[in-house]
C-alpha atoms as a PDB file:
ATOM      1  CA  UNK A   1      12.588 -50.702  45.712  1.00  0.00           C
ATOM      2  CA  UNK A   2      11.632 -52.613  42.418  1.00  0.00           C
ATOM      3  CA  UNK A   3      12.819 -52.113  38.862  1.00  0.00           C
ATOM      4  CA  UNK A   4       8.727 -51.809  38.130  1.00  0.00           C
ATOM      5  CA  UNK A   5       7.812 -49.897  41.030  1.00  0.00           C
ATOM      6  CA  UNK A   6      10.434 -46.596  41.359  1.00  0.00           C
ATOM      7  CA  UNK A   7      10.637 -44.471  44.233  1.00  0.00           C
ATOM      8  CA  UNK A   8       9.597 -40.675  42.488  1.00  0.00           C
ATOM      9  CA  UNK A   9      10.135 -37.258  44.432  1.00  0.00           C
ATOM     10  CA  UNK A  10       7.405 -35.590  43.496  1.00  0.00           C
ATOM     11  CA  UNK A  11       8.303 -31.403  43.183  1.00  0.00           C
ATOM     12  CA  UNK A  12       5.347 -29.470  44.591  1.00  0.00           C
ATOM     13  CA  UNK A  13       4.344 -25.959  45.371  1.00  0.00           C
ATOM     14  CA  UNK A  14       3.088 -27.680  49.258  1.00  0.00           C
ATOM     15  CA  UNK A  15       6.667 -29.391  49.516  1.00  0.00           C
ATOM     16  CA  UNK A  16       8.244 -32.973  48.206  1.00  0.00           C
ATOM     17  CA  UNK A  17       6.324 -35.844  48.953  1.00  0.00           C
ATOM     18  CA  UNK A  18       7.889 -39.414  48.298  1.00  0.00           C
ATOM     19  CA  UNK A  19       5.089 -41.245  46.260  1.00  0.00           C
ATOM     20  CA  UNK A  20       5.596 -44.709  44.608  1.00  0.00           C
ATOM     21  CA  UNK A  21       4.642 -45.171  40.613  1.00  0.00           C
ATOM     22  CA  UNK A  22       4.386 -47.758  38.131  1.00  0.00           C
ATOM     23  CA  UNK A  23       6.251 -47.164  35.058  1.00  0.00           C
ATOM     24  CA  UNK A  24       3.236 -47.192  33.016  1.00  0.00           C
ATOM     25  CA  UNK A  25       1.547 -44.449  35.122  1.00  0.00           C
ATOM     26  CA  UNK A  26       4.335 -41.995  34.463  1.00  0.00           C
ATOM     27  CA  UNK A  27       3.331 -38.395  34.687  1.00  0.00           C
ATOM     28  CA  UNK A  28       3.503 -36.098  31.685  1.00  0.00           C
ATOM     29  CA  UNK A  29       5.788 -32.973  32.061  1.00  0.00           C
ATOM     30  CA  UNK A  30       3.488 -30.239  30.946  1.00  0.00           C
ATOM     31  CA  UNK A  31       5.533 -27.169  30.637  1.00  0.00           C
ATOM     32  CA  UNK A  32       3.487 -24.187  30.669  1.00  0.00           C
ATOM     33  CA  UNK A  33       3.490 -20.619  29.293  1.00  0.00           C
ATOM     34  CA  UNK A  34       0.596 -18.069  28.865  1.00  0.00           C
ATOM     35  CA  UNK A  35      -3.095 -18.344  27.691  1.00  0.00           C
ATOM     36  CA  UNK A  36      -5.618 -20.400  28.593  1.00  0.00           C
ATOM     37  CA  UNK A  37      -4.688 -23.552  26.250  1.00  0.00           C
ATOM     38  CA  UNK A  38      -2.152 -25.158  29.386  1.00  0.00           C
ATOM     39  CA  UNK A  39      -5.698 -25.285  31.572  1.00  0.00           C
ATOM     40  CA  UNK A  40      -7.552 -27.080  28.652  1.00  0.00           C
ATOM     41  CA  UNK A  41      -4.678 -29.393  28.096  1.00  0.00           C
ATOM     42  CA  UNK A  42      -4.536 -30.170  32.109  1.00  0.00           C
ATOM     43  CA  UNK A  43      -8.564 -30.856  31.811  1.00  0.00           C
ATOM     44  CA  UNK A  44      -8.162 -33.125  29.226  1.00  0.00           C
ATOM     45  CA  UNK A  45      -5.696 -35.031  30.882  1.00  0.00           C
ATOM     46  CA  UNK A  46      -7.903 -35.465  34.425  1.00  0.00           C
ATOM     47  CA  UNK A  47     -10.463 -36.822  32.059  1.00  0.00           C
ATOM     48  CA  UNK A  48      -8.141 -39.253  30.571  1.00  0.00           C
ATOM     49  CA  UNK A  49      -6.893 -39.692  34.117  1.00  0.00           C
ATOM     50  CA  UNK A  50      -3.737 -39.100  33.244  1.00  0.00           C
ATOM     51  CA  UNK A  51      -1.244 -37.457  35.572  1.00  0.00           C
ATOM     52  CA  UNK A  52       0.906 -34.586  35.153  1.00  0.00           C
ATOM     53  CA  UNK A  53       3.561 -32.580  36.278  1.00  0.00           C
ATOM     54  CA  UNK A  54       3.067 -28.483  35.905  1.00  0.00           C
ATOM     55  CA  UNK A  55       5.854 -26.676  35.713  1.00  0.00           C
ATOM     56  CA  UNK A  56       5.256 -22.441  34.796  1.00  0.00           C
ATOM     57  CA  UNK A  57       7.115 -20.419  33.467  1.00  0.00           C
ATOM     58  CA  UNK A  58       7.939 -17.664  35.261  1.00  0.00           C
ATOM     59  CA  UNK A  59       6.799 -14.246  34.043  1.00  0.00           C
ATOM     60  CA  UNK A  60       4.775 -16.265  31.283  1.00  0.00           C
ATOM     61  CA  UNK A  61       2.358 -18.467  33.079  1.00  0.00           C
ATOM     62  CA  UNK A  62      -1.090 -17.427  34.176  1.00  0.00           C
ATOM     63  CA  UNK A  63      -3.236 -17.131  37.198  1.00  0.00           C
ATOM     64  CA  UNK A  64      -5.483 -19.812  36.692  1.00  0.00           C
ATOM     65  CA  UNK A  65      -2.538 -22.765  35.947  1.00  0.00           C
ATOM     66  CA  UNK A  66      -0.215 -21.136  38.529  1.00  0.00           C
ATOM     67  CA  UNK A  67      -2.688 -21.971  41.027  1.00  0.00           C
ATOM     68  CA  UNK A  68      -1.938 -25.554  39.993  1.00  0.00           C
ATOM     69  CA  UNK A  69       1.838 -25.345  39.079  1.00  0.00           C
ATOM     70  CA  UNK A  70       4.089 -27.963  40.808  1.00  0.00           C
ATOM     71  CA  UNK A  71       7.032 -25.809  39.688  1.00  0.00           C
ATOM     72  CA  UNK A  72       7.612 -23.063  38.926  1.00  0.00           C
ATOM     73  CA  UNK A  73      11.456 -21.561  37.189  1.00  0.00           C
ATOM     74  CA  UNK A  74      12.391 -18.740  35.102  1.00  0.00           C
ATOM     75  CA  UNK A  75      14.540 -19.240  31.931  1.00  0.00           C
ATOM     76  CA  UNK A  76      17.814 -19.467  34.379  1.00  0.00           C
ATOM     77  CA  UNK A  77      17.161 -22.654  35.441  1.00  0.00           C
ATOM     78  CA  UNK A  78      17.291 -25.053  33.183  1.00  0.00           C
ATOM     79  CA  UNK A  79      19.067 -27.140  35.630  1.00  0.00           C
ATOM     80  CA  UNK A  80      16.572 -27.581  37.999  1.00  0.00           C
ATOM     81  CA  UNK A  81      14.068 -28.459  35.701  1.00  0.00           C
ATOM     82  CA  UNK A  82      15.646 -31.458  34.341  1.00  0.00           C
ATOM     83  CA  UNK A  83      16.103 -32.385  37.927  1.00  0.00           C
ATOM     84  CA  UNK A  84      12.776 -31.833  38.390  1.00  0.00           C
ATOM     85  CA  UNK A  85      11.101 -34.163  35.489  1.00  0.00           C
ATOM     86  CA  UNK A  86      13.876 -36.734  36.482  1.00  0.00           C
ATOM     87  CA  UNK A  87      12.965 -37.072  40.238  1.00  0.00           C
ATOM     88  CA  UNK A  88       9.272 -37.002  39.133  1.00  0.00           C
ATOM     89  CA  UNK A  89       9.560 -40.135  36.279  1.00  0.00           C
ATOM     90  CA  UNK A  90       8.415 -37.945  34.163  1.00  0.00           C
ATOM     91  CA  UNK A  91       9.456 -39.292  30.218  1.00  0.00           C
ATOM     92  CA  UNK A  92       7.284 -37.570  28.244  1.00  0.00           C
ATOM     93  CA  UNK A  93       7.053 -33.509  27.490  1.00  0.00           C
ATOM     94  CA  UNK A  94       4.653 -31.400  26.390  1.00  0.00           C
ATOM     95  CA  UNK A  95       5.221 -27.556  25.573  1.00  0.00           C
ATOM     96  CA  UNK A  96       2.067 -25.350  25.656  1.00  0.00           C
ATOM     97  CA  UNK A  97       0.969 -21.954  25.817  1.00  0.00           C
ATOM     98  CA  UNK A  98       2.502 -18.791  24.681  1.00  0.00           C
ATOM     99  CA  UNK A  99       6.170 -16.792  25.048  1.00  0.00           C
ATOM    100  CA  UNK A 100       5.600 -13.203  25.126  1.00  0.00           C
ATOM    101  CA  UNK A 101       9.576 -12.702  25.534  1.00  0.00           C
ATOM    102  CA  UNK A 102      11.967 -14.526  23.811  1.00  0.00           C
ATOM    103  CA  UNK A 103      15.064 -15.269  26.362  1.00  0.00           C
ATOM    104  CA  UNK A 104      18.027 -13.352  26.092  1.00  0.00           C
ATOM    105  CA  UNK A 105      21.913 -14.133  26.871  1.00  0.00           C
ATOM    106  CA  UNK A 106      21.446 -12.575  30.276  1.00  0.00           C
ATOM    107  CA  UNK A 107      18.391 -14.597  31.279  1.00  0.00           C
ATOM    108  CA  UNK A 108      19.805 -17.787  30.829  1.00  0.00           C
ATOM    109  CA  UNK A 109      22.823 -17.691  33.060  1.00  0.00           C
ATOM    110  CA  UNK A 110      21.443 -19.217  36.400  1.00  0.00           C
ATOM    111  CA  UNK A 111      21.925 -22.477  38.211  1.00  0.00           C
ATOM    112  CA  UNK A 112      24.527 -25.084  37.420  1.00  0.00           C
ATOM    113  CA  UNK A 113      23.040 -27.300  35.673  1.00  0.00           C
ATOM    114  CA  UNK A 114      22.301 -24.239  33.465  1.00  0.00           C
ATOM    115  CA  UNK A 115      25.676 -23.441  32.993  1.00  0.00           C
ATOM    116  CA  UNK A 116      26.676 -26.974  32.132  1.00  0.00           C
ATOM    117  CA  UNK A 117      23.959 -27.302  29.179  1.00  0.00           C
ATOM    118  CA  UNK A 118      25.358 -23.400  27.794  1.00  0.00           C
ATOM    119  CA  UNK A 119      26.756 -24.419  24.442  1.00  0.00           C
ATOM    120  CA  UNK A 120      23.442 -26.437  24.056  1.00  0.00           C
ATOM    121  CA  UNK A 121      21.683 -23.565  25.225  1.00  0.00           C
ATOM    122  CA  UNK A 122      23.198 -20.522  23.331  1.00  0.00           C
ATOM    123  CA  UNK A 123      22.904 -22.187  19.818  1.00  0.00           C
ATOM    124  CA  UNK A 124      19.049 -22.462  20.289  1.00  0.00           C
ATOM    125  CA  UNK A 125      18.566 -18.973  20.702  1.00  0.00           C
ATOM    126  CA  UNK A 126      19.788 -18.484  17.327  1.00  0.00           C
ATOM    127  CA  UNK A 127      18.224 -18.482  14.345  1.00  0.00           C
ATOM    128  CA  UNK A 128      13.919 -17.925  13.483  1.00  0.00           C
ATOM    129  CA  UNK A 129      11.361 -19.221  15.380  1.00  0.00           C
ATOM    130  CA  UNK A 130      11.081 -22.711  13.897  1.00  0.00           C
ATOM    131  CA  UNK A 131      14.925 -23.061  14.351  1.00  0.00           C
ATOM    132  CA  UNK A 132      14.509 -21.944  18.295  1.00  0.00           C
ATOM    133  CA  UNK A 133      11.709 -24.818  18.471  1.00  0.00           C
ATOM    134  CA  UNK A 134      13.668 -27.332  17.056  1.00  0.00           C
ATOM    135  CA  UNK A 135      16.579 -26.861  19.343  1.00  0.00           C
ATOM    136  CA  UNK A 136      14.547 -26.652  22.146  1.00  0.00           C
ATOM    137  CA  UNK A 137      13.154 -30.297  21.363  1.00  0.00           C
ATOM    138  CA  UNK A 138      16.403 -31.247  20.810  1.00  0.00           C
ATOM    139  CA  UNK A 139      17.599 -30.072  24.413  1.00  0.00           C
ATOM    140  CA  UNK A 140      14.887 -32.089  25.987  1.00  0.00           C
ATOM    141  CA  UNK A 141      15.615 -35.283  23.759  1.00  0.00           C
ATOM    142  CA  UNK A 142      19.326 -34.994  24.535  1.00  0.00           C
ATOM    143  CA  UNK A 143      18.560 -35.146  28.120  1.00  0.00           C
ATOM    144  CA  UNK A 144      16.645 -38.785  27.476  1.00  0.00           C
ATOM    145  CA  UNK A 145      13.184 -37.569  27.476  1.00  0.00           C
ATOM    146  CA  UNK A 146      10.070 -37.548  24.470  1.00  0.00           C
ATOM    147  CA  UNK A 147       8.755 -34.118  23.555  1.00  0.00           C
ATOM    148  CA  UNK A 148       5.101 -35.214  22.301  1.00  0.00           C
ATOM    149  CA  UNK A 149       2.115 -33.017  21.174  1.00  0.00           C
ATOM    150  CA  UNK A 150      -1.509 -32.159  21.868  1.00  0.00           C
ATOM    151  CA  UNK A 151      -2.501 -34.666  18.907  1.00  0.00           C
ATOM    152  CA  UNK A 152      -0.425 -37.140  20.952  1.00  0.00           C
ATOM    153  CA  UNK A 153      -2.124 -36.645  24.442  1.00  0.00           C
ATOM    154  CA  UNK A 154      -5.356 -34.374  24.073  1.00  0.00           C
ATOM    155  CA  UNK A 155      -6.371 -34.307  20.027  1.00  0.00           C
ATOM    156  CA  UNK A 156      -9.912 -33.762  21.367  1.00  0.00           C
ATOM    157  CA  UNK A 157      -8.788 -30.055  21.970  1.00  0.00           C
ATOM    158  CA  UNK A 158      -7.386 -29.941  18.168  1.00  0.00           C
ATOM    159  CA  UNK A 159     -10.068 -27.767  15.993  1.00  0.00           C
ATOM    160  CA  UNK A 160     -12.520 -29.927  13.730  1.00  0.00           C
ATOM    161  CA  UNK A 161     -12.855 -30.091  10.071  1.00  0.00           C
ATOM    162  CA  UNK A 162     -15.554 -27.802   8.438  1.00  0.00           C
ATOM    163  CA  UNK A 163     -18.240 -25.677   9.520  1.00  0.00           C
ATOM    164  CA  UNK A 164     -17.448 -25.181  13.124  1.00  0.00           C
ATOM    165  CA  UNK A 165     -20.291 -22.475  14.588  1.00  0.00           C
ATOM    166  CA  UNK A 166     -24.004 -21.803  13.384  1.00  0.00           C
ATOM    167  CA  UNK A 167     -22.404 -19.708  10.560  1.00  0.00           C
ATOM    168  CA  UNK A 168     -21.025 -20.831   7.093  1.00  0.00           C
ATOM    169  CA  UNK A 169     -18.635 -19.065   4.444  1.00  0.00           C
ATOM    170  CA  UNK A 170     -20.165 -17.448   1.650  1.00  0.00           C
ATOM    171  CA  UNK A 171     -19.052 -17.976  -1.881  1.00  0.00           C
ATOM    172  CA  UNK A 172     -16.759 -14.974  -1.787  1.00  0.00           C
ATOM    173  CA  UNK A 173     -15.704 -16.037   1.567  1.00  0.00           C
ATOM    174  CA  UNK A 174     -15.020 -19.579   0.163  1.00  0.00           C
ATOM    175  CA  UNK A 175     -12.672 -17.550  -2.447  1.00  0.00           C
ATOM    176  CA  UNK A 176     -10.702 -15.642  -0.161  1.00  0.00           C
ATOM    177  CA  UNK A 177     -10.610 -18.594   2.107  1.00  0.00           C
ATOM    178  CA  UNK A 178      -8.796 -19.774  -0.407  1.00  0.00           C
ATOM    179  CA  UNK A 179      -6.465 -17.071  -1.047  1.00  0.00           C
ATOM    180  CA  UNK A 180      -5.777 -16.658   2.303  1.00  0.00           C
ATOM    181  CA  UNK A 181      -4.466 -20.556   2.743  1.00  0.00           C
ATOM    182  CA  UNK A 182      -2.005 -19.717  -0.403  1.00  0.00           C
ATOM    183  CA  UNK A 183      -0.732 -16.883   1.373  1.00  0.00           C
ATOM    184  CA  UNK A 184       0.180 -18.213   4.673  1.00  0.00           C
ATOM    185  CA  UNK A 185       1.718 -21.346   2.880  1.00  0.00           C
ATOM    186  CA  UNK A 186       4.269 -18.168   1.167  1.00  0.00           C
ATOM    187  CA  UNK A 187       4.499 -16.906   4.618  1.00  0.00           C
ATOM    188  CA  UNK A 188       5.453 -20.466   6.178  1.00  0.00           C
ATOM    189  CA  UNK A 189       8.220 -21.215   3.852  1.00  0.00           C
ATOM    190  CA  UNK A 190       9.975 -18.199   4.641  1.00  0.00           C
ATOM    191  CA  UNK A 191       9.175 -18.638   8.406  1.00  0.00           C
ATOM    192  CA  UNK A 192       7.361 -15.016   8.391  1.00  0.00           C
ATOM    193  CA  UNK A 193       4.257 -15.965  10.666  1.00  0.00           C
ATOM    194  CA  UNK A 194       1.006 -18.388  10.787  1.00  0.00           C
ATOM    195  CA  UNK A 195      -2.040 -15.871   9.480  1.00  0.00           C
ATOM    196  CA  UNK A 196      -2.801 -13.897   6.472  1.00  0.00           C
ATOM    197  CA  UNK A 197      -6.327 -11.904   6.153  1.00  0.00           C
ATOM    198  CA  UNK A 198      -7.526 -11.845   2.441  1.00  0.00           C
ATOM    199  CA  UNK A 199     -10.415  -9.222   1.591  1.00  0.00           C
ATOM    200  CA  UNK A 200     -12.305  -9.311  -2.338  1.00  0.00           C
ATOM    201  CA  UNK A 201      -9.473 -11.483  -4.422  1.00  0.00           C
ATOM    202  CA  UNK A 202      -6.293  -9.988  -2.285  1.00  0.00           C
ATOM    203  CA  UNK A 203      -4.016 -10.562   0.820  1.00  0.00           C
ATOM    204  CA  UNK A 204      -4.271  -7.468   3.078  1.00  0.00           C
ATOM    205  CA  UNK A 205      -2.468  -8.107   5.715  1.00  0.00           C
ATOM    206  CA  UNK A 206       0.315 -10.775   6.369  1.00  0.00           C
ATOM    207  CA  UNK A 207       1.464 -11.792   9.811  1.00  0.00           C
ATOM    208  CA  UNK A 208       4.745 -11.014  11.240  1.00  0.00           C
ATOM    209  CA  UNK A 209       6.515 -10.306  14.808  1.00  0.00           C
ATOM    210  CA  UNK A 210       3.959  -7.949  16.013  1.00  0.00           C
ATOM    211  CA  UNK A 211       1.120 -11.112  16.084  1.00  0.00           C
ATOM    212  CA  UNK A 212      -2.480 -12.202  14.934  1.00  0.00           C
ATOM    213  CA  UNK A 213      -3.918  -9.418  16.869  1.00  0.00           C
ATOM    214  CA  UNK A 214      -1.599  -6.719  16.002  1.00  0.00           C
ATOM    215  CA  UNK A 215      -2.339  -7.890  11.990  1.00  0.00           C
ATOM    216  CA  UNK A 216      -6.103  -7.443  12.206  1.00  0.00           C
ATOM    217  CA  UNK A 217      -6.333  -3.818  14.156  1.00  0.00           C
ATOM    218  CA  UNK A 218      -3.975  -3.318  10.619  1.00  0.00           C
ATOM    219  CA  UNK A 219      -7.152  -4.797   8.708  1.00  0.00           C
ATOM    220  CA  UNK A 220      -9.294  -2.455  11.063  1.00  0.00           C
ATOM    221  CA  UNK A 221      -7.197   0.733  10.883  1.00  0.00           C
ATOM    222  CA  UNK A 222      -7.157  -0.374   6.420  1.00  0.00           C
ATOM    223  CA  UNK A 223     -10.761  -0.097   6.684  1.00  0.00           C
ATOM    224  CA  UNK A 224     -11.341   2.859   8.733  1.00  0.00           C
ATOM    225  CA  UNK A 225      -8.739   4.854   6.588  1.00  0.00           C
ATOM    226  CA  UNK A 226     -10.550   3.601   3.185  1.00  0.00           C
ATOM    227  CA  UNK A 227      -6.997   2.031   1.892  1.00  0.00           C
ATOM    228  CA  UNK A 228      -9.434  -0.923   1.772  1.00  0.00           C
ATOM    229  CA  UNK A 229     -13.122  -0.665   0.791  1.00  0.00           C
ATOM    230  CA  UNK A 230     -15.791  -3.536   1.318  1.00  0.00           C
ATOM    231  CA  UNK A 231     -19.661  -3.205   1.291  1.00  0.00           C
ATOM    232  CA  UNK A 232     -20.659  -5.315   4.427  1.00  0.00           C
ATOM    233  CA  UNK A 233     -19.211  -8.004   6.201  1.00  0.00           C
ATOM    234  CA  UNK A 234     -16.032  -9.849   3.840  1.00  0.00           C
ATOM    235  CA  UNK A 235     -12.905 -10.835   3.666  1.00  0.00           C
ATOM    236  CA  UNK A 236     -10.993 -14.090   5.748  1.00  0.00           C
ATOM    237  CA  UNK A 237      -8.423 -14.328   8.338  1.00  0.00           C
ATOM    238  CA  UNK A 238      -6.528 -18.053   7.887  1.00  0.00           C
ATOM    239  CA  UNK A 239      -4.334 -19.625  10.525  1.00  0.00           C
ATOM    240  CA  UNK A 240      -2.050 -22.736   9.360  1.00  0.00           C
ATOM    241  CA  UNK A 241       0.444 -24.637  10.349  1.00  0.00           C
ATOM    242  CA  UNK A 242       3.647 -23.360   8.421  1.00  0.00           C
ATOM    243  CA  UNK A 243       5.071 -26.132   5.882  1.00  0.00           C
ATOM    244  CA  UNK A 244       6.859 -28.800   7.610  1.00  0.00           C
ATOM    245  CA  UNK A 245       6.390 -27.208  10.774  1.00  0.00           C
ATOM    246  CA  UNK A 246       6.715 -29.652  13.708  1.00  0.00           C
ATOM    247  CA  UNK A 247       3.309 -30.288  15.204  1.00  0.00           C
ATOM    248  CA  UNK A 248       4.730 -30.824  18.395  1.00  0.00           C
ATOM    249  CA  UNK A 249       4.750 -27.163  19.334  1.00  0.00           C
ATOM    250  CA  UNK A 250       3.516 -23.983  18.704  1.00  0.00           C
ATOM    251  CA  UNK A 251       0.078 -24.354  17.053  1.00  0.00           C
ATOM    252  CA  UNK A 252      -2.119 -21.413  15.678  1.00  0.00           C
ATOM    253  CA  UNK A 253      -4.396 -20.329  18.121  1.00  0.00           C
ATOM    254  CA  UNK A 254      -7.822 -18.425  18.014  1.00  0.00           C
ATOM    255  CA  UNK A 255      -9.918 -17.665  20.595  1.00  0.00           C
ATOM    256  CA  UNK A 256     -12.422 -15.126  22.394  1.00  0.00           C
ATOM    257  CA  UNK A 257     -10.026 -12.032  21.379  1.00  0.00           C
ATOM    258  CA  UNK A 258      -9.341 -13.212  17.690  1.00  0.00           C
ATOM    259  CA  UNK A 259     -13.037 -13.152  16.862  1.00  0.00           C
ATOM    260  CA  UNK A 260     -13.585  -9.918  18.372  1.00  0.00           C
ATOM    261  CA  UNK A 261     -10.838  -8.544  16.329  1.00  0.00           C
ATOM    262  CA  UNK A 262     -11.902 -10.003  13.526  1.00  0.00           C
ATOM    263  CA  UNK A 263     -15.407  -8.785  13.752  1.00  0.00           C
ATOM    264  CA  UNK A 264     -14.180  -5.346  14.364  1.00  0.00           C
ATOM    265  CA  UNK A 265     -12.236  -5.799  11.085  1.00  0.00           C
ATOM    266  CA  UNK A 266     -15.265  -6.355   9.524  1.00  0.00           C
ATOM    267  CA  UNK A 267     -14.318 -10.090   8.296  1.00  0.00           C
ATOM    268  CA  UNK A 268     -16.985 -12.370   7.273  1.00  0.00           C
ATOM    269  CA  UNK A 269     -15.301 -15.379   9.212  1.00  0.00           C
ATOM    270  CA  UNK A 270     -12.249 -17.081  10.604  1.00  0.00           C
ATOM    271  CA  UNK A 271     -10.640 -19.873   8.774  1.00  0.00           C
ATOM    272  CA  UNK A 272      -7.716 -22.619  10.682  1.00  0.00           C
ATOM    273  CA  UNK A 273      -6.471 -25.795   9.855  1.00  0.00           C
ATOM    274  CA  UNK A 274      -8.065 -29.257  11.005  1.00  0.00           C
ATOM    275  CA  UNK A 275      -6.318 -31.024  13.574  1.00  0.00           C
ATOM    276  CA  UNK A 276      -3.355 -28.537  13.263  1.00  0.00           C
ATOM    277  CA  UNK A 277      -5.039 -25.507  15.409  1.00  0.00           C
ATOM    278  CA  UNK A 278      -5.956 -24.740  18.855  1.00  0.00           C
ATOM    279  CA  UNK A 279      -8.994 -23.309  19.657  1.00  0.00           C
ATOM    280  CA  UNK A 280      -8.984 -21.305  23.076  1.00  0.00           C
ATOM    281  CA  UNK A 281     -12.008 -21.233  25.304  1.00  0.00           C
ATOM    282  CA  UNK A 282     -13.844 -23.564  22.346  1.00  0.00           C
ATOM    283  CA  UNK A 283     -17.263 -22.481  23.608  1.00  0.00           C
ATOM    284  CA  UNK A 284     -16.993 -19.248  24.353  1.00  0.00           C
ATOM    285  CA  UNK A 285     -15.166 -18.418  21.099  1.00  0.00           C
ATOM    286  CA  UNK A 286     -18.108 -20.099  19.058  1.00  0.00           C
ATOM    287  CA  UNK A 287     -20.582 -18.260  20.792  1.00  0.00           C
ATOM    288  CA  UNK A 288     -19.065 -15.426  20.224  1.00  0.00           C
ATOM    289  CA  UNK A 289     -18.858 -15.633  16.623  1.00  0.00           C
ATOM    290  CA  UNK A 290     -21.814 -16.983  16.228  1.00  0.00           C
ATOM    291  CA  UNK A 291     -23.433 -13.949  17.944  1.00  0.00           C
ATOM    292  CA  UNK A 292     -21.158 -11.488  15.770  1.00  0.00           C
ATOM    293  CA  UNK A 293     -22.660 -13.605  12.672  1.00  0.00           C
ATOM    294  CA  UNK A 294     -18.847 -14.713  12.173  1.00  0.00           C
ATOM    295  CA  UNK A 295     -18.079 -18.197  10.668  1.00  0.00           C
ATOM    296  CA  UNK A 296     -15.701 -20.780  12.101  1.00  0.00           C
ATOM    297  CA  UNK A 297     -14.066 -23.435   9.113  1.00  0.00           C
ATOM    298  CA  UNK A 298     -11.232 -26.007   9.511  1.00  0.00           C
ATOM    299  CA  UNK A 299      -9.889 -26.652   6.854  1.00  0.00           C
ATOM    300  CA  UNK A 300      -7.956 -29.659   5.721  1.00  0.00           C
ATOM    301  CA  UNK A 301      -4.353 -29.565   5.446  1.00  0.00           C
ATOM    302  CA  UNK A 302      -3.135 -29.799   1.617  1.00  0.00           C
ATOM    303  CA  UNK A 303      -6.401 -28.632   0.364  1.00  0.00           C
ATOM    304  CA  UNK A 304      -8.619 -25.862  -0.047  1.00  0.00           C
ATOM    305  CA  UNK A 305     -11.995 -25.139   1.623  1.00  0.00           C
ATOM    306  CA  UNK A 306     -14.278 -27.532   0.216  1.00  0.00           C
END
């Protein structure tokens, strides 16, 4: 055994295999939760031909990556997966996909190496989201490894800039576009939530715990009731990246089911930030609001739709 050619354990689902690795072919640790963003990152990284290590989380991850999972641990064993992305040579980390459940106390009292990493461990479950982020990162870079993002490994999956379907914002939409982007700025600093829906020169709807989803059957239920009144299709829903937010982890997301909602809220279109947004299922979500006569727009970050 060379300094330049490792032995690696490599953890799979089919057993461990010993393999042999350069350093610079290191795999990258994808650690995977729910939705179908973990599948487009793994695509991306086959076309890059670049390998990677799956690990699920269990109770989180879904069928279609499962199938694929190397690993796969529940919040208990935190342990185990450091073992895991040591015996693999894996350096570099990437967190994807959503947490329906935040972990409690009780969860996260499993194997040793669990135990050993408590202190560590109990302080990042306190505090908002953005705090339980950045302590998460800073569990993984303790441990010696690099927690990097999709604009690091797959930007190509990051949404565009500007008009991103057949359909483009009118000027109204252009103006609550606008609004919206103000709003979820507010929302960011006081780390509330990612979206606000804006509707004729005011914020509806605001997004907090429940979700994105959640926010616009609000905006639906608004309309319905005739708290809010619009004559046709208006009004913007705006995803952003909160300020100072690391980009490293828990992007805005749209996909198939935000457009529905949206369309069923009556909005004229759907409005995220460039290079700082995910878009799930890219193709069918276009089509989709393209068909609903829905627009797509990324905007740039710092400035209003232009």
């Amino acid at each position: 055994m060379t300094a330049t050619e490792p032995a690696v354990m490599v953890v799979s689902s089919k057993g461990p295999e010993m393999t042999r690795t350069g350093a610079d072919n290191a795999p990258v640790a994808v650690i995977s939760g729910n939705g179908s963003i973990p599948l487009q990152v793994l695509e991306a990284l086959e076309a890059r031909g670049r390998s990677s290590l799956i690990v699920g989380i269990r109770g989180e991850i879904t069928a279609g990556v499962a199938e694929r999972a190397d690993i796969t641990l529940g919040w208990g064993e935190i342990g185990r997966l450091f073992r895991a992305l040591s015996n693999t040579g894996c350096r570099e980390v990437l967190l994807i996909g959503g947490v329906s459940k935040r972990p409690d106390f009780a969860s996260i009292v499993g194997d040793l190496g669990t135990l050993k990493r408590l202190p560590r461990i109990i302080k990042a479950l306190v505090g908002g989201d953005d705090s339980l982020l950045t302590k998460v990162i800073g569990l993984f870079e303790l441990e010696g490894f690099s927690v990097v993002g999709i604009k690091d490994i797959a930007p190509e999956i990051l949404a565009g800039s500007g008009q991103l379907g057949a359909v483009g914002p009118s000027a109204a939409g252009r103006e609550d576009l606008a609004l919206a982007i103000e709003a979820t700025r507010r929302l960011g600093d006081l780390d509330i939530g990612q979206a606000a829906v804006a509707l004729g020169g005011r914020v509806i709807a605001v997004e907090g715990a429940e979700g994105t989803d959640a926010m616009l059957e609000r905006c639906s239920s608004l309309l319905q009731s005739g708290r809010v009144r619009a004559k046709g299709r208006c009004g913007v829903l705006v995803k952003a990246v909160k300020p100072g937010q690391d980009l490293r982890v828990d992007l805005p997301t749209i996909g198939p089911k935000t457009v529905e909602l949206a369309i069923a809220a009556g909005l004229e279109g759907i409005a995220v930030e460039a290079g700082g947004a995910l878009i799930a299922e890219r193709v069918l979500t276009i089509a989709a609001a393209d068909q609903g006569g829905l627009f797509l727009f990324g905007f740039e970050a710092g400035t209003e739709a232009e």
